[in-house]
Protein backbone atom coordinates (compact mmCIF):
# COMPACT_ATOMS: atom_id res chain seq x y z
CA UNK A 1 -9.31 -15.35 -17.73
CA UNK A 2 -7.33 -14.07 -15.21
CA UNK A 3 -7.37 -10.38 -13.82
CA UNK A 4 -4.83 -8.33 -15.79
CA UNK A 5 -2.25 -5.85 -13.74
CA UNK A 6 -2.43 -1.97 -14.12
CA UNK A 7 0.15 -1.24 -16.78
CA UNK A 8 1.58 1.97 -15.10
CA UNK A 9 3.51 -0.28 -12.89
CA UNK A 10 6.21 -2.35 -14.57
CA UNK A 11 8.16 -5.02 -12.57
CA UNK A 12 11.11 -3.07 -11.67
CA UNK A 13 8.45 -0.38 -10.17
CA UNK A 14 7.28 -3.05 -8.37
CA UNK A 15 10.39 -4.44 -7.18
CA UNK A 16 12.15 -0.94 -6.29
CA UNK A 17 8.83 -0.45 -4.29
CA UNK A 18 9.28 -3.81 -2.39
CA UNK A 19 13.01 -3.24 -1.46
CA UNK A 20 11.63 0.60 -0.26
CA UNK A 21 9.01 -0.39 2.08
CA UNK A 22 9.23 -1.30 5.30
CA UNK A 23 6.23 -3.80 5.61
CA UNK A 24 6.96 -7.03 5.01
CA UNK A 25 3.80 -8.72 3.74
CA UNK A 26 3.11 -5.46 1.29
CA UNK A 27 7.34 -6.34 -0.15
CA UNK A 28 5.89 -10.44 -0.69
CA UNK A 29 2.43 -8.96 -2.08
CA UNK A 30 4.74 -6.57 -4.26
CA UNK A 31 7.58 -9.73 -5.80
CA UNK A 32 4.58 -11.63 -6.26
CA UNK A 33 3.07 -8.82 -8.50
CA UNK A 34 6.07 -8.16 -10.10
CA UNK A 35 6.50 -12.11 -11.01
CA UNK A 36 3.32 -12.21 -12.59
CA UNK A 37 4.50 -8.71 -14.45
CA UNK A 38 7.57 -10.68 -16.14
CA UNK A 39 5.00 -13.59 -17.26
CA UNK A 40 4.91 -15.92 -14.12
CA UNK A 41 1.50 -17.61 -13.47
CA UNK A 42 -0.98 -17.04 -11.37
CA UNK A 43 0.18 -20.33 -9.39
CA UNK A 44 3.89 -19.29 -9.30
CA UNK A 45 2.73 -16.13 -7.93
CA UNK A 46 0.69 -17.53 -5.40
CA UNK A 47 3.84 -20.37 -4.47
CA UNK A 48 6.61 -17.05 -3.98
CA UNK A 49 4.08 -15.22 -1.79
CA UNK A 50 2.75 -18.09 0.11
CA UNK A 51 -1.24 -18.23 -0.29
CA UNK A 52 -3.38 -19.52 -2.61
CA UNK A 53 -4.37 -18.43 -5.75
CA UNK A 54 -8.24 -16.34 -4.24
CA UNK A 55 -5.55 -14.43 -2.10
CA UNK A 56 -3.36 -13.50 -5.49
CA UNK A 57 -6.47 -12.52 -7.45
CA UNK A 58 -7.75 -9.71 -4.05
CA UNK A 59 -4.14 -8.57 -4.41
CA UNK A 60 -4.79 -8.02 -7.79
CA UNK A 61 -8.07 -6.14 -7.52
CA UNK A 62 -6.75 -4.06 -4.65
CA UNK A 63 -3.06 -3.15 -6.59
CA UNK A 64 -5.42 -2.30 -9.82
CA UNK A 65 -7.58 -0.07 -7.59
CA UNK A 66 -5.07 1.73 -4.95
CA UNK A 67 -1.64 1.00 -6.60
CA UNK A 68 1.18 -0.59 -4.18
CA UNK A 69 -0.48 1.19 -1.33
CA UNK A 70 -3.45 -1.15 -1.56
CA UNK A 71 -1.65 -3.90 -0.66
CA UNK A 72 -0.66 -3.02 3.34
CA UNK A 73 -2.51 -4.80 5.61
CA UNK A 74 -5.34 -2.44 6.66
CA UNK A 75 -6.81 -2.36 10.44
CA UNK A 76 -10.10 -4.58 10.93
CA UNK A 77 -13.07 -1.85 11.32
CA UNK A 78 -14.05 -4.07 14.51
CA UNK A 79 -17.78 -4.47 15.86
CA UNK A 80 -19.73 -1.70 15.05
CA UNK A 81 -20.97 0.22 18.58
CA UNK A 82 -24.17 -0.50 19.93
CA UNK A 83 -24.82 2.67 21.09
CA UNK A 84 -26.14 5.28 18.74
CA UNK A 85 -26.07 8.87 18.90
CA UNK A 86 -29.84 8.91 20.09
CA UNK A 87 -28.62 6.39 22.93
CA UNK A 88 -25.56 8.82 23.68
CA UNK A 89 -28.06 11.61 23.89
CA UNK A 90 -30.36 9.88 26.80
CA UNK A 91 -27.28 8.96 28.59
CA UNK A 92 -25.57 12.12 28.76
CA UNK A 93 -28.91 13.59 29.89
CA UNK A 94 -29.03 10.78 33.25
CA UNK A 95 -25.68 11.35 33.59
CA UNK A 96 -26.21 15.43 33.64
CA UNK A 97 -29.17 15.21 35.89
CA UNK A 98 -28.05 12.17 38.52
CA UNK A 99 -29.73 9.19 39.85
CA UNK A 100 -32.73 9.34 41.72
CA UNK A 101 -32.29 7.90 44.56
CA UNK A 102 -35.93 6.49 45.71
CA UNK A 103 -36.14 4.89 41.53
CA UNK A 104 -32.13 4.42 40.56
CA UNK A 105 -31.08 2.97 44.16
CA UNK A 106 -28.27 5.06 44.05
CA UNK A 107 -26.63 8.70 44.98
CA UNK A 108 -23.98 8.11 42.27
CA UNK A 109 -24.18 7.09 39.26
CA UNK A 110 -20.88 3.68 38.85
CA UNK A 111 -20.48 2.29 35.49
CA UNK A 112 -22.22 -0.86 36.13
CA UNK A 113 -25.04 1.60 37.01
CA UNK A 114 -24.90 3.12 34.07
CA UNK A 115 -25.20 -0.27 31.94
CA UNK A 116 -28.38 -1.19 33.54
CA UNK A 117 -29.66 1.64 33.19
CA UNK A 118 -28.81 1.49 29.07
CA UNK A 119 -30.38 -2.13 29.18
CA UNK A 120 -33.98 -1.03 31.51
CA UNK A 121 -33.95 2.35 28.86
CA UNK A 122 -33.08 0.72 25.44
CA UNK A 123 -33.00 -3.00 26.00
CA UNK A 124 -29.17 -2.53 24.82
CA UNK A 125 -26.53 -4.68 26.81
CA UNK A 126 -23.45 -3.00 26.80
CA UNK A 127 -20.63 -4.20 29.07
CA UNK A 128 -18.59 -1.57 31.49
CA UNK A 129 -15.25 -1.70 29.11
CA UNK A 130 -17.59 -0.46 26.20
CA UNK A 131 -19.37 1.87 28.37
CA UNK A 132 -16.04 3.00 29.87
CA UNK A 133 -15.23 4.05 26.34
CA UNK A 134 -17.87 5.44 25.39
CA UNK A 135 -18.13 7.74 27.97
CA UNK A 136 -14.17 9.05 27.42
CA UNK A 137 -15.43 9.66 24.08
CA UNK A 138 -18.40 11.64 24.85
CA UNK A 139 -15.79 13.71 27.41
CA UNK A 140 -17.00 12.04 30.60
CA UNK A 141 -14.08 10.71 33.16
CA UNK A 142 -14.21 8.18 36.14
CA UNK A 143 -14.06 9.71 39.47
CA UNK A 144 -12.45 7.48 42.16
CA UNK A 145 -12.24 7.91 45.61
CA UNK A 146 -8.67 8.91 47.01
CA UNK A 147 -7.58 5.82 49.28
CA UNK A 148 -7.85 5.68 52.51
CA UNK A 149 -5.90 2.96 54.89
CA UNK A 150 -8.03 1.14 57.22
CA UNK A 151 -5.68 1.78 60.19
CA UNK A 152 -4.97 5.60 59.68
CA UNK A 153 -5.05 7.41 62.52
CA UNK A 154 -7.87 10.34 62.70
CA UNK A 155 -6.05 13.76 61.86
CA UNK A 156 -2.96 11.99 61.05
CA UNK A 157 -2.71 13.48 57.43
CA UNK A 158 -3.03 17.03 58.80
CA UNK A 159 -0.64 16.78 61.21
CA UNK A 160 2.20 15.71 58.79
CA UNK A 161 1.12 18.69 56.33
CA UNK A 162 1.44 21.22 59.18
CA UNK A 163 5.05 19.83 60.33
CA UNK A 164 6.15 19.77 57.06
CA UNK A 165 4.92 23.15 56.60
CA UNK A 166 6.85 24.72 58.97
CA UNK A 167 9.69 22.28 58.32
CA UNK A 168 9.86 20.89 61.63
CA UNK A 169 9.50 17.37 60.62
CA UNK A 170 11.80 15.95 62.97
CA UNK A 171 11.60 12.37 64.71
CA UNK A 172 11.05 13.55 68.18
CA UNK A 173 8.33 15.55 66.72
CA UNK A 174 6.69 12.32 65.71
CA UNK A 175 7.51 10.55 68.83
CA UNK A 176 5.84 13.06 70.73
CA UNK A 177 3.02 13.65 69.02
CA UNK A 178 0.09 11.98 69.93
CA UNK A 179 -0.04 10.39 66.92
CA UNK A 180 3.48 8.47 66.88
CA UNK A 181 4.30 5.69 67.58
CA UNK A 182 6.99 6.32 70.30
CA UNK A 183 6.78 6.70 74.12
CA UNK A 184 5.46 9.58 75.63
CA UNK A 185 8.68 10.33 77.70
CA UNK A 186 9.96 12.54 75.42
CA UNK A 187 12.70 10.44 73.83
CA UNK A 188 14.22 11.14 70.78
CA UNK A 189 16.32 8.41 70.54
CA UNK A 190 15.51 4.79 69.41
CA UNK A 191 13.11 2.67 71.95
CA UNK A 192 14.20 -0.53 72.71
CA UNK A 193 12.22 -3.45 72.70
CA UNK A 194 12.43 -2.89 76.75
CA UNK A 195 10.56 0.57 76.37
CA UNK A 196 13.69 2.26 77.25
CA UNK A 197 15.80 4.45 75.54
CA UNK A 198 18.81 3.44 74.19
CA UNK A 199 21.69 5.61 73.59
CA UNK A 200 21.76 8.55 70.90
């Protein structure tokens, strides 16, 4: 025998519910309901919303048990983590106290650090995404270097700040400095490809 339908919902219930909502599978779950409400079969019902007639009878069950909001599509739980909270503990203690160099190998702890670390501890393989997550969660954040170019000039950065400081960033102050890239003639003009100057 076939699952009956909660009677506090009639068809038009179900109907005005379809035209209000704005999710599309939960409005063909809802007509398909509502057909079977007005005396349509379970196969008709399973032809106007497009599945087969299991999929009709877990709409059923889950209308019965959560009315119309039962039948939105609900986000997959996912893989369950494999850390636990005793794992979380341990880590949050390496991380707290550092590596050790002469056993770790290391000054700083990196992710991929960290994950072999989980594995030689727990025998747990987690991969640096997970761990990466994990440790947001736990209120840890990534530290990365700044960048540095490979051709910067030594004391280049603190030159800049102290010309811009005293807002004397001009291009002859550039092309006389040391650090530019001009002449050392004192131009402030352009520089040909001659090395002279050309005309301001």
């Amino acid at each position: 025998m076939p699952i009956p339908l909660r009677a506090d919902f009639d068809a038009a219930d179900l109907r005005t519910a379809a035209r209000q909502t704005k999710d599309a599978a939960q409005a063909r779950r809802l007509l398909a309901l509502a057909a079977i409400h007005d005396g349509a079969s379970r196969t008709e019902a399973a032809r106007i919303g497009g599945v087969t007639l299991q999929a009709v009878r877990d709409w059923v069950l889950r209308f019965n048990a959560e009315g119309p909001a039962g039948l939105i599509d609900r986000k997959a739980p996912g893989q369950p983590s494999r850390l636990n909270d005793t794992h979380r503990a341990a880590l949050a203690a390496a991380i707290e106290d550092g590596p050790m160099p002469a056993i770790h190998g290391v000054v700083r702890w990196r992710l991929v650090d960290l994950c072999q670390w989980v594995w030689e501890e727990s025998r747990v393989a987690v991969a640096k995404q997970t761990l990466s997550r994990e440790l947001r969660a736990m209120g840890y954040r990534k530290l990365s270097a700044r960048p540095r170019h490979h051709a910067q000039a030594e004391g280049a950065i603190a030159l800049f700040s102290r010309l811009r400081k005293f807002g004397s960033l001009r291009r002859r102050d550039v092309i006389r400095s040391p650090l530019g890239h001009g002449g050392d003639d004192g131009c402030a003009g352009q520089t040909s490809r001659r090395g002279r100057c050309s005309a301001t």
